[in-house]
Protein backbone atom coordinates (compact mmCIF):
# COMPACT_ATOMS: atom_id res chain seq x y z
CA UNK A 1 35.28 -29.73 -39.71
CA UNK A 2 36.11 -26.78 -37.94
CA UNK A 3 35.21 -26.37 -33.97
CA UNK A 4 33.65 -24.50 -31.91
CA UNK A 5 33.98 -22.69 -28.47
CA UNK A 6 31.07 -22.45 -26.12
CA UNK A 7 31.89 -20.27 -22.59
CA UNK A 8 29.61 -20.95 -20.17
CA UNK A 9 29.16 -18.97 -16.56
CA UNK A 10 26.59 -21.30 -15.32
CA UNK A 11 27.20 -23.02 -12.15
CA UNK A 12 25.87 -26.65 -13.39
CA UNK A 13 26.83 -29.30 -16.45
CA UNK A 14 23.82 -28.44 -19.20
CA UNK A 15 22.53 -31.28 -21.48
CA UNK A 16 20.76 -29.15 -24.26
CA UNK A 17 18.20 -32.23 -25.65
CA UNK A 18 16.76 -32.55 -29.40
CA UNK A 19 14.17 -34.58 -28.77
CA UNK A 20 12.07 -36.67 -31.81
CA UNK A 21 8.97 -35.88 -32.66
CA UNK A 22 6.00 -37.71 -31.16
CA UNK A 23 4.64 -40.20 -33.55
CA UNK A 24 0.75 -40.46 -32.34
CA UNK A 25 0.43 -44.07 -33.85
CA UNK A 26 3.34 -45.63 -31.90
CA UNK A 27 1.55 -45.23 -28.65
CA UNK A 28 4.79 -44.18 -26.91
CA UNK A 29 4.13 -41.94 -24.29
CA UNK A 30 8.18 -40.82 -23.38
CA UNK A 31 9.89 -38.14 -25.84
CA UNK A 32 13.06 -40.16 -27.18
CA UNK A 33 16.18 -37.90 -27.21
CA UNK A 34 17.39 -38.01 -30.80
CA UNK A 35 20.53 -35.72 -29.96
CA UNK A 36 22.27 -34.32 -26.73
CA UNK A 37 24.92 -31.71 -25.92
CA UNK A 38 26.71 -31.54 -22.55
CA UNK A 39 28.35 -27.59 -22.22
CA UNK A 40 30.41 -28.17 -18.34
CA UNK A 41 29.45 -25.67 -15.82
CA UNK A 42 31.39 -25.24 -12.46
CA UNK A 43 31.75 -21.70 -12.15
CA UNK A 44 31.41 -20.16 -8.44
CA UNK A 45 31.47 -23.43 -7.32
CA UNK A 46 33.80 -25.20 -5.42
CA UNK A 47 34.32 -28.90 -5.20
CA UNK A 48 36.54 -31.62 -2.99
CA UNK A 49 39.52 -31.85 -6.02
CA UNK A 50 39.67 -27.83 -6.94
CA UNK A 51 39.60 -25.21 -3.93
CA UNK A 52 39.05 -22.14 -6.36
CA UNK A 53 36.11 -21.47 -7.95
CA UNK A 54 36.92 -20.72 -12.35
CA UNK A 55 34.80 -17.61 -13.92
CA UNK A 56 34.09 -19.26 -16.89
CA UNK A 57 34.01 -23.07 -18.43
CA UNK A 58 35.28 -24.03 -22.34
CA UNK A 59 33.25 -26.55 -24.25
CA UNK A 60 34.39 -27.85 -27.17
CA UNK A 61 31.51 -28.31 -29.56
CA UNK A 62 31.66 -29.22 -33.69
CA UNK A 63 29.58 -27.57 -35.97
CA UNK A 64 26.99 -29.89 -35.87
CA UNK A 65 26.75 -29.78 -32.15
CA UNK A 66 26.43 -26.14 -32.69
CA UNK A 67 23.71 -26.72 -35.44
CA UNK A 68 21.59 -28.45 -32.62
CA UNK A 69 22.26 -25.71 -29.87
CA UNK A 70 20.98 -22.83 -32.11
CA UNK A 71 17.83 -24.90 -32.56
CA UNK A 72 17.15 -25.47 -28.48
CA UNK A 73 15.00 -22.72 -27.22
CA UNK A 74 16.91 -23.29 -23.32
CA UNK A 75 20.23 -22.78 -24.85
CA UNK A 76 19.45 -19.42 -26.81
CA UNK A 77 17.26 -18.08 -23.32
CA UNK A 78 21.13 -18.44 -21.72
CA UNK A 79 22.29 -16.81 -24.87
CA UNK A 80 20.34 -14.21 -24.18
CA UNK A 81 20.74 -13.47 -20.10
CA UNK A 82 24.03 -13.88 -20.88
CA UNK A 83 25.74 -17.09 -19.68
CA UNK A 84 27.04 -18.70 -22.58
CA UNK A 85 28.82 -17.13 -25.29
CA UNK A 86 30.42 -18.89 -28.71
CA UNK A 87 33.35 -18.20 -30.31
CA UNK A 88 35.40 -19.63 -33.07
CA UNK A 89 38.47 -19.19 -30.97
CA UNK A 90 39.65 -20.55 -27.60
CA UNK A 91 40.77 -18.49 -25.06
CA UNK A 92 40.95 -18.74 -21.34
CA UNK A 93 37.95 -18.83 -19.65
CA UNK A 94 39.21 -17.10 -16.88
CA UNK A 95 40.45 -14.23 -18.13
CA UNK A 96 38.69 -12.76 -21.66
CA UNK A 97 35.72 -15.25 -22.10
CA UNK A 98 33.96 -14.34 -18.43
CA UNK A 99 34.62 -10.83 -18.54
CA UNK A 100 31.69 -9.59 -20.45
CA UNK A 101 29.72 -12.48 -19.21
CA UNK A 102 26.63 -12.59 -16.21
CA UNK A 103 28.92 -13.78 -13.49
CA UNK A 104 26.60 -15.47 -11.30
CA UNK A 105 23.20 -17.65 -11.89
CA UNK A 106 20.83 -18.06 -9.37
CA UNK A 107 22.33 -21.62 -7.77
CA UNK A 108 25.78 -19.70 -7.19
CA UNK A 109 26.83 -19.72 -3.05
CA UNK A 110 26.84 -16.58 -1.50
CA UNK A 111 30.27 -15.37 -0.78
CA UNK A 112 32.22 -12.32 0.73
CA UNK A 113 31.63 -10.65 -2.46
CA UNK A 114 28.20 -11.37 -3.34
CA UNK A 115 25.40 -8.64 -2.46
CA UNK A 116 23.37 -10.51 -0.40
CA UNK A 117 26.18 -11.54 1.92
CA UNK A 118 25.42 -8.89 4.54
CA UNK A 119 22.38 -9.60 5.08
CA UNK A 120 22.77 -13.83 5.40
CA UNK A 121 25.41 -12.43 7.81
CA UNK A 122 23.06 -10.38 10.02
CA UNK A 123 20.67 -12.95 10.25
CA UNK A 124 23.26 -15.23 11.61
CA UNK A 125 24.88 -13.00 13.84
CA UNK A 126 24.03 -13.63 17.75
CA UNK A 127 23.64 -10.15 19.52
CA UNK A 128 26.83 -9.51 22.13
CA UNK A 129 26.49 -9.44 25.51
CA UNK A 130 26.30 -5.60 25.59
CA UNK A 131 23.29 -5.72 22.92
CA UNK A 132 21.70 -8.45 25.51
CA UNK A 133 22.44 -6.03 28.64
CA UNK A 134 21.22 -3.42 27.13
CA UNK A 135 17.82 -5.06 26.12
CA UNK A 136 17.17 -5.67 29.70
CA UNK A 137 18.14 -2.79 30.80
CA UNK A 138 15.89 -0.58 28.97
């Protein structure tokens, strides 16, 4: 069975879910998961065991897996913005599978390089004592 590759930019672990459908005589009110894919996140995000922060995560998947992803309507809206990719390959994340990729999702940190790091910095920034002077001053 051959494997597949799925390259993911996302900051957090995804569990794509196939759920069962709801049988309306059983009286169950819960949707039972029937089948469940894990694709690891972790990029722009730091943790306590790895100081650098990847550009892109492997997954290993089988076809199968694969079968179920293409069928999850939250997996092909990440197709689509651009987070995950698949290929029938592996390469390293880091360097060819992130590169065409959307770097950052919206629970990424802000850092030096991110756009809205000047302002978080303004906001944060106490005036100096000439700014202050000069307010009372004038």
């Amino acid at each position: 069975m051959a494997r597949l590759y799925v390259y993911s930019t996302l900051t957090n672990d995804m569990s794509y879910n196939t759920f069962a459908p709801k049988d309306k005589d059983s009286g169950h009110q819960v949707n039972e998961i029937v089948h469940s894919v894990l694709i690891k996140g972790g990029t722009n995000r730091a943790d306590q065991v790895k100081l650098f922060t990847p550009r892109g995560v492997v997954t290993e998947v089988s076809e199968s897996d694969y079968e179920h992803l293409q069928n999850n309507p939250m997996f092909k809206y990440h197709m689509d913005k651009g987070f995950i990719t698949v290929r029938k390959s592996k390469v390293d994340p880091e360097v060819a599978a992130a590169a065409d990729m959307e770097q950052r999702d919206g629970s990424a940190p802000h850092t030096p390089n991110s756009p809205q790091f000047d302002a978080v910095r303004k906001m944060d920034k106490k005036p100096s004592r000439e700014d202050r002077v000069r307010d009372m001053v004038a």
